[in-house]
N, C-alpha and C. Protein backbone atom coordinates (compact mmCIF):
# COMPACT_ATOMS: atom_id res chain seq x y z
N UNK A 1 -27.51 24.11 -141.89
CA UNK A 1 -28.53 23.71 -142.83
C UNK A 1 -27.86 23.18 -144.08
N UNK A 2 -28.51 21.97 -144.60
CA UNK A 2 -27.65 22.07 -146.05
C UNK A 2 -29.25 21.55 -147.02
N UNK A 3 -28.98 21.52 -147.91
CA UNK A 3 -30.28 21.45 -148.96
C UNK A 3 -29.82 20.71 -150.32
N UNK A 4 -30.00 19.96 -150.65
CA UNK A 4 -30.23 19.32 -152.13
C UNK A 4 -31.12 19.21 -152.76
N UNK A 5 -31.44 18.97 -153.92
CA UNK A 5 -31.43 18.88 -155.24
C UNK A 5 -31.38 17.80 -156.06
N UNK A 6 -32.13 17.58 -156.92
CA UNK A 6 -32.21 16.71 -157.96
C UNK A 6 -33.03 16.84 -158.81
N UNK A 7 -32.80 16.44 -160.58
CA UNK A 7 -33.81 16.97 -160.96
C UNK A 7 -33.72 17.43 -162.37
N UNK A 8 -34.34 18.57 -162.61
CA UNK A 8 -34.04 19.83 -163.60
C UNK A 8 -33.74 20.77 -163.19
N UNK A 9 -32.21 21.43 -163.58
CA UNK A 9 -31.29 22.66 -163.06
C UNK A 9 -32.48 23.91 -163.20
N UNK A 10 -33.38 23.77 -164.57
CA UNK A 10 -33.79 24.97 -164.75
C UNK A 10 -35.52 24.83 -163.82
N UNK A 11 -36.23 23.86 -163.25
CA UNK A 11 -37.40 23.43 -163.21
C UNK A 11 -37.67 25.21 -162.37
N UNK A 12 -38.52 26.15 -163.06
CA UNK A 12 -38.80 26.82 -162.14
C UNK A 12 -40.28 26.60 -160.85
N UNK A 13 -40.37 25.35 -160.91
CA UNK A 13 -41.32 25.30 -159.78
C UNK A 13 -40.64 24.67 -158.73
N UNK A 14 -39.44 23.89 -159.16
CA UNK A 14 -38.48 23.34 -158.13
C UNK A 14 -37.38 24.83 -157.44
N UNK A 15 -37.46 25.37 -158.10
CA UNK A 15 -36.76 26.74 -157.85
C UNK A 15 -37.39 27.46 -156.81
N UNK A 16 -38.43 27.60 -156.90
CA UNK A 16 -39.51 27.79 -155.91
C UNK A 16 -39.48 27.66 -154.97
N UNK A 17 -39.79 26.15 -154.61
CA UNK A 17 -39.69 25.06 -153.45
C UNK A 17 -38.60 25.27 -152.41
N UNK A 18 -37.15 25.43 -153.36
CA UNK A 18 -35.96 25.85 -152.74
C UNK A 18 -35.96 27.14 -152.38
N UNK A 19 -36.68 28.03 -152.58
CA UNK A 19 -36.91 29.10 -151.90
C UNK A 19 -37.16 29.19 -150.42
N UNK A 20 -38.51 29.00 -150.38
CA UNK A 20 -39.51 28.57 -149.14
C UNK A 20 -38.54 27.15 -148.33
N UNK A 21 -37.78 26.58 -148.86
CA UNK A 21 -36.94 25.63 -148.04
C UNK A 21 -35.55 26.65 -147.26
N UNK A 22 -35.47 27.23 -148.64
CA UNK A 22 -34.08 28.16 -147.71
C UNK A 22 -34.63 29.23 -146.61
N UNK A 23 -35.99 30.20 -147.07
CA UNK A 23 -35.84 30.51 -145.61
C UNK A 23 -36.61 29.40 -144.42
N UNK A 24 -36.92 28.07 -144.34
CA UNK A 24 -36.83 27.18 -143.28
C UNK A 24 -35.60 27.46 -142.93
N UNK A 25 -34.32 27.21 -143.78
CA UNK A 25 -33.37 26.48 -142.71
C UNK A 25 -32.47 27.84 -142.92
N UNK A 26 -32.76 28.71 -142.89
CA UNK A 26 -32.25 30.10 -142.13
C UNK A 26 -32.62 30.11 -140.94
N UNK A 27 -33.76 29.66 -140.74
CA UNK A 27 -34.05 29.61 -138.87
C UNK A 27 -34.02 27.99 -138.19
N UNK A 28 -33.54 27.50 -139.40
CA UNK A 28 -33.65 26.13 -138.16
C UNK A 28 -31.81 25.48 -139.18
N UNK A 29 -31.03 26.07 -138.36
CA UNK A 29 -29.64 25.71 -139.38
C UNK A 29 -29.01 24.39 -139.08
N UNK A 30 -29.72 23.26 -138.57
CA UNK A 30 -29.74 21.75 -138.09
C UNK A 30 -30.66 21.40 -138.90
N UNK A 31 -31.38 21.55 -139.40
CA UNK A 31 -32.15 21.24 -140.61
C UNK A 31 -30.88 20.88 -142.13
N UNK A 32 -31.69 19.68 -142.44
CA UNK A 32 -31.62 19.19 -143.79
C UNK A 32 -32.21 19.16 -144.65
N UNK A 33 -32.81 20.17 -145.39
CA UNK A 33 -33.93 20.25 -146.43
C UNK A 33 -33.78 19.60 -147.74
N UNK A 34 -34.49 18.99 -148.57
CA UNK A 34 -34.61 18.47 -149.68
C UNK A 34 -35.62 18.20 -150.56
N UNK A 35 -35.41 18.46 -151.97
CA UNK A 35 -36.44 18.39 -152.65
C UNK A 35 -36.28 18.00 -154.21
N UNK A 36 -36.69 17.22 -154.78
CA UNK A 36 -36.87 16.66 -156.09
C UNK A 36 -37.88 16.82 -156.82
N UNK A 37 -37.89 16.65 -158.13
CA UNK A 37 -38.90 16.31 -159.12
C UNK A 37 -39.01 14.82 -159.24
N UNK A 38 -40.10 14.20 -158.80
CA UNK A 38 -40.36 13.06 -159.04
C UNK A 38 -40.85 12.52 -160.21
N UNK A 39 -41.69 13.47 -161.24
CA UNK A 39 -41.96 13.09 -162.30
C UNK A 39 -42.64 14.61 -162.93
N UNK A 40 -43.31 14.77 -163.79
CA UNK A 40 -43.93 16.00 -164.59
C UNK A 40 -45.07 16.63 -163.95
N UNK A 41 -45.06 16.28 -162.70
CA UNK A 41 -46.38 16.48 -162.01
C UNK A 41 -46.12 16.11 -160.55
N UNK A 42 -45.03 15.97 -160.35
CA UNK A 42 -44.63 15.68 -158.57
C UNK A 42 -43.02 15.74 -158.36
N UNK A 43 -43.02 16.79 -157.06
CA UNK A 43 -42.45 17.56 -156.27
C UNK A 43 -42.59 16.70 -154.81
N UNK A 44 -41.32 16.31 -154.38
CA UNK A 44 -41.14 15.64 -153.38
C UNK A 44 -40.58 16.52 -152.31
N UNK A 45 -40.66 16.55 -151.29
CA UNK A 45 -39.86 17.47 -150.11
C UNK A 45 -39.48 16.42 -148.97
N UNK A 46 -38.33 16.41 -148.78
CA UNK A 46 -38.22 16.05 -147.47
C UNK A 46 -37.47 17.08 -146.23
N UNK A 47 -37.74 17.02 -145.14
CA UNK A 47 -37.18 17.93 -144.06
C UNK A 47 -36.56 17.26 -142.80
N UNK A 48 -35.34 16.99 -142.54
CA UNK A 48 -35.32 16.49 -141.50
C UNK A 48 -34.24 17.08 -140.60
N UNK A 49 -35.15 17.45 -139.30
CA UNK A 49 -34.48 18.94 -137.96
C UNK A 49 -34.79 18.29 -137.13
N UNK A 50 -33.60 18.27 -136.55
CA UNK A 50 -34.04 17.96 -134.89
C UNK A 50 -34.95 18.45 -134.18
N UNK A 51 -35.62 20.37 -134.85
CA UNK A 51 -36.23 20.84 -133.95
C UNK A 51 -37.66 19.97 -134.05
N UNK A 52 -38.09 19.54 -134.77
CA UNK A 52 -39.18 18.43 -134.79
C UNK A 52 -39.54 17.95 -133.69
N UNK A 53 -38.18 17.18 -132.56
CA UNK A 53 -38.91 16.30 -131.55
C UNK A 53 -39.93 17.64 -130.61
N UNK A 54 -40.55 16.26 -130.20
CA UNK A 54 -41.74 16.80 -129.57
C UNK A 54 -42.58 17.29 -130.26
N UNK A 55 -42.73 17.49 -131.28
CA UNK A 55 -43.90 17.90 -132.31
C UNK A 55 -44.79 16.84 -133.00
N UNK A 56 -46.10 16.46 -133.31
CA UNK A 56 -46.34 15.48 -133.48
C UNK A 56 -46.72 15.62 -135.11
N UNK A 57 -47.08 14.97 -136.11
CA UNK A 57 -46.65 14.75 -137.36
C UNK A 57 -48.19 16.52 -137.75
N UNK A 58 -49.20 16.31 -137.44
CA UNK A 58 -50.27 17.45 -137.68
C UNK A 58 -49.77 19.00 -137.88
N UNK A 59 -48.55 19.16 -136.16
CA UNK A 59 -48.06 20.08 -135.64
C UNK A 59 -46.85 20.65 -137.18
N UNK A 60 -46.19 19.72 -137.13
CA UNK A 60 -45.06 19.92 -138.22
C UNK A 60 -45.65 20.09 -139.82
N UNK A 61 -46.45 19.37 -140.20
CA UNK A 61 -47.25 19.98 -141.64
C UNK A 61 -47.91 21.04 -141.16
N UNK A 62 -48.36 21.32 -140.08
CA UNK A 62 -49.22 22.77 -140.29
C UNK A 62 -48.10 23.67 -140.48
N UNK A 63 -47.16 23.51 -139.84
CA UNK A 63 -45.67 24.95 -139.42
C UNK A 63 -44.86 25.10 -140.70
N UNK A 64 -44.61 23.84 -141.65
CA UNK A 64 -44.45 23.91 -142.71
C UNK A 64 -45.47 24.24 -144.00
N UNK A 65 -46.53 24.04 -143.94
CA UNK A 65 -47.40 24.58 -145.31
C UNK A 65 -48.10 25.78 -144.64
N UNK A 66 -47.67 26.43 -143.68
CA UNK A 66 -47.58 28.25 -143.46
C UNK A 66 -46.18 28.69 -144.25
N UNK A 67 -45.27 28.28 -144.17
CA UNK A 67 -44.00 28.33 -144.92
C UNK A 67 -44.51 28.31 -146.32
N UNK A 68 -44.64 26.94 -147.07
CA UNK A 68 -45.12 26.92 -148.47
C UNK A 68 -46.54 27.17 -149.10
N UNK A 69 -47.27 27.88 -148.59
CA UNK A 69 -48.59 28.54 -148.59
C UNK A 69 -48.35 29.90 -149.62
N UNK A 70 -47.35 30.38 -149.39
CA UNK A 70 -46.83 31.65 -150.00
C UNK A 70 -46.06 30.98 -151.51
N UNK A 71 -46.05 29.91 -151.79
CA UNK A 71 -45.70 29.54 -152.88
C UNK A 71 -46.79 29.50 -154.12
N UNK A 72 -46.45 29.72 -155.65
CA UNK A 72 -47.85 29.80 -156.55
C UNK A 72 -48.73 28.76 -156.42
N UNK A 73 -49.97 28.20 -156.73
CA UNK A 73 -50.77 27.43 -156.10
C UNK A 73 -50.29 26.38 -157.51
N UNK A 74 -50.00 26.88 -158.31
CA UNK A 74 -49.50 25.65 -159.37
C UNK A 74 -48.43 24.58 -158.91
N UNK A 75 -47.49 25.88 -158.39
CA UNK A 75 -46.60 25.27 -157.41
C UNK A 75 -47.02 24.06 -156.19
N UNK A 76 -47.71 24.63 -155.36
CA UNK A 76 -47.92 24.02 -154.13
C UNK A 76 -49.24 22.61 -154.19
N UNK A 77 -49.88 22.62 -155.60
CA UNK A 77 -50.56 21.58 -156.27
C UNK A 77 -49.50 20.45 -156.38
N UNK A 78 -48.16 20.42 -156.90
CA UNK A 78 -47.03 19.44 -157.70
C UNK A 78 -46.19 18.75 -156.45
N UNK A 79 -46.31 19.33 -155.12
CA UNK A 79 -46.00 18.40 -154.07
C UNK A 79 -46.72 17.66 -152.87
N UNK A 80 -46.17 16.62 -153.84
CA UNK A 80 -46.76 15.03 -153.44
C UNK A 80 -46.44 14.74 -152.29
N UNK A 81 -45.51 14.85 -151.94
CA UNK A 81 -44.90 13.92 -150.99
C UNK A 81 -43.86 14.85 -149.95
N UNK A 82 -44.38 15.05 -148.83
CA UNK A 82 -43.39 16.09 -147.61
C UNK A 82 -43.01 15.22 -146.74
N UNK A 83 -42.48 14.65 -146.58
CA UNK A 83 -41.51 13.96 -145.39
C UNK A 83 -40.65 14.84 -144.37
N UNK A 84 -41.61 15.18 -143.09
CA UNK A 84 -40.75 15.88 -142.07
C UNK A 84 -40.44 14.65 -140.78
N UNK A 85 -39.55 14.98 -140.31
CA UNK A 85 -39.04 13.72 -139.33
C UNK A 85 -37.73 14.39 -138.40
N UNK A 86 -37.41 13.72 -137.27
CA UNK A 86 -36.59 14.17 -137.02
C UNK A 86 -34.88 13.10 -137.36
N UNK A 87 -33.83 12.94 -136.84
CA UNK A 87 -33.16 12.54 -137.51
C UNK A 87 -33.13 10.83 -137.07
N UNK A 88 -33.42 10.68 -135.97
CA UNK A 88 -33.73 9.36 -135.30
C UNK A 88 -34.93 8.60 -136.22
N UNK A 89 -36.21 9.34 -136.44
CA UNK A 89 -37.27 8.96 -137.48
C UNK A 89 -36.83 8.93 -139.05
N UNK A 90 -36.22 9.44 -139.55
CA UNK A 90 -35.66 9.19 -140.66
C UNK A 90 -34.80 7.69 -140.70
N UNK A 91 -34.28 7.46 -139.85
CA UNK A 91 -33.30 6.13 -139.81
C UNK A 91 -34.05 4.96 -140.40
N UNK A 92 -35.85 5.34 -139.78
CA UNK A 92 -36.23 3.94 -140.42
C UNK A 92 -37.66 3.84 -140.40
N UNK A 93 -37.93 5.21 -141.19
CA UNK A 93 -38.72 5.86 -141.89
C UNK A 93 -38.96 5.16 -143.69
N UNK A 94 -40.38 4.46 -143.62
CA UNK A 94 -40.32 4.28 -145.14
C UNK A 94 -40.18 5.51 -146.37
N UNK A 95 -41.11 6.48 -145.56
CA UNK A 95 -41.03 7.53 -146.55
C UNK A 95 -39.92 8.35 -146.92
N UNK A 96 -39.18 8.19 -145.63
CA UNK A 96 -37.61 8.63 -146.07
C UNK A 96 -36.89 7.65 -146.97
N UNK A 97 -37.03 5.91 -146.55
CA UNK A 97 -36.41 5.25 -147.66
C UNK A 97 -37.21 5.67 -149.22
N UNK A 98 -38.55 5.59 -148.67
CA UNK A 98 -38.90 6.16 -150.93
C UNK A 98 -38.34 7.61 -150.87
N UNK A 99 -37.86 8.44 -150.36
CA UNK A 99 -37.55 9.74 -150.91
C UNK A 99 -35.98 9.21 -151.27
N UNK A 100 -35.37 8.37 -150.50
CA UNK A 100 -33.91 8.32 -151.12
C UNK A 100 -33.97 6.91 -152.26
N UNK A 101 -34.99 6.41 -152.64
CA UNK A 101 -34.76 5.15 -153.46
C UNK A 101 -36.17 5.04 -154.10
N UNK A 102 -36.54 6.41 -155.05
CA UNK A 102 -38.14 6.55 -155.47
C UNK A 102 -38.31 5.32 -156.54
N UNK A 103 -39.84 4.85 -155.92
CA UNK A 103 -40.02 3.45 -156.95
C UNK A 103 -40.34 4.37 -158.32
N UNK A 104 -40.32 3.73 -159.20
CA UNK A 104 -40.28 4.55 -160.56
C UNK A 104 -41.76 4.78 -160.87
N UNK A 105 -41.90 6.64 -161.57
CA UNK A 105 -43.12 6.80 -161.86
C UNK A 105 -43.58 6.19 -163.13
N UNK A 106 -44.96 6.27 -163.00
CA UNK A 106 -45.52 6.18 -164.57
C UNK A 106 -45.80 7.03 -165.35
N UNK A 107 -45.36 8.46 -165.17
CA UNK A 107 -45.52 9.83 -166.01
C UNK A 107 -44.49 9.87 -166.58
């Protein structure tokens, strides 16, 4: 598993996020978790595990927001944007290109 970051060192709602991301990839350790502050009001996630294939996009947000469900609801309001994929779908995935090259906010 590895996990990044970007952002504010101290953001405690991004602190959060990385919580509920680390125990994901305690059980899925082929997982790449990631998550940013996109602006004062958005929290980006991306996830990308092989264990994905065969799951269809419904299947994988439900299995993940049982994961971040347990996060504060202030919290789980500020992310915008979850990008789960597996690593073949990421290659050429738009939402993976805006998570690695975010067009700039207006906040």
């Amino acid at each position: 598993m590895s996990a990044a970051s970007s952002g504010q060192p101290h953001d405690p709602q991004l602190k959060h996020v990385f919580g509920s991301l680390a125990k994901y990839g305690a059980k899925h350790p082929s997982a790449r978790t990631e998550a940013y502050r996109h602006n004062s009001a958005s929290i980006r996630v991306r996830i990308i595990d092989p264990d994905f294939q065969g799951h269809d996009r419904v299947e994988r947000e439900t299995n993940i927001w049982r994961l971040l469900e347990d996060l504060p609801e202030v919290v789980q309001t500020e992310i915008t944007l979850l990008v789960l994929l597996t690593p073949d779908e990421a290659e050429t995935s738009f939402a993976s290109f805006e998570f690695d090259n975010p067009s700039r906010s207006r906040l």
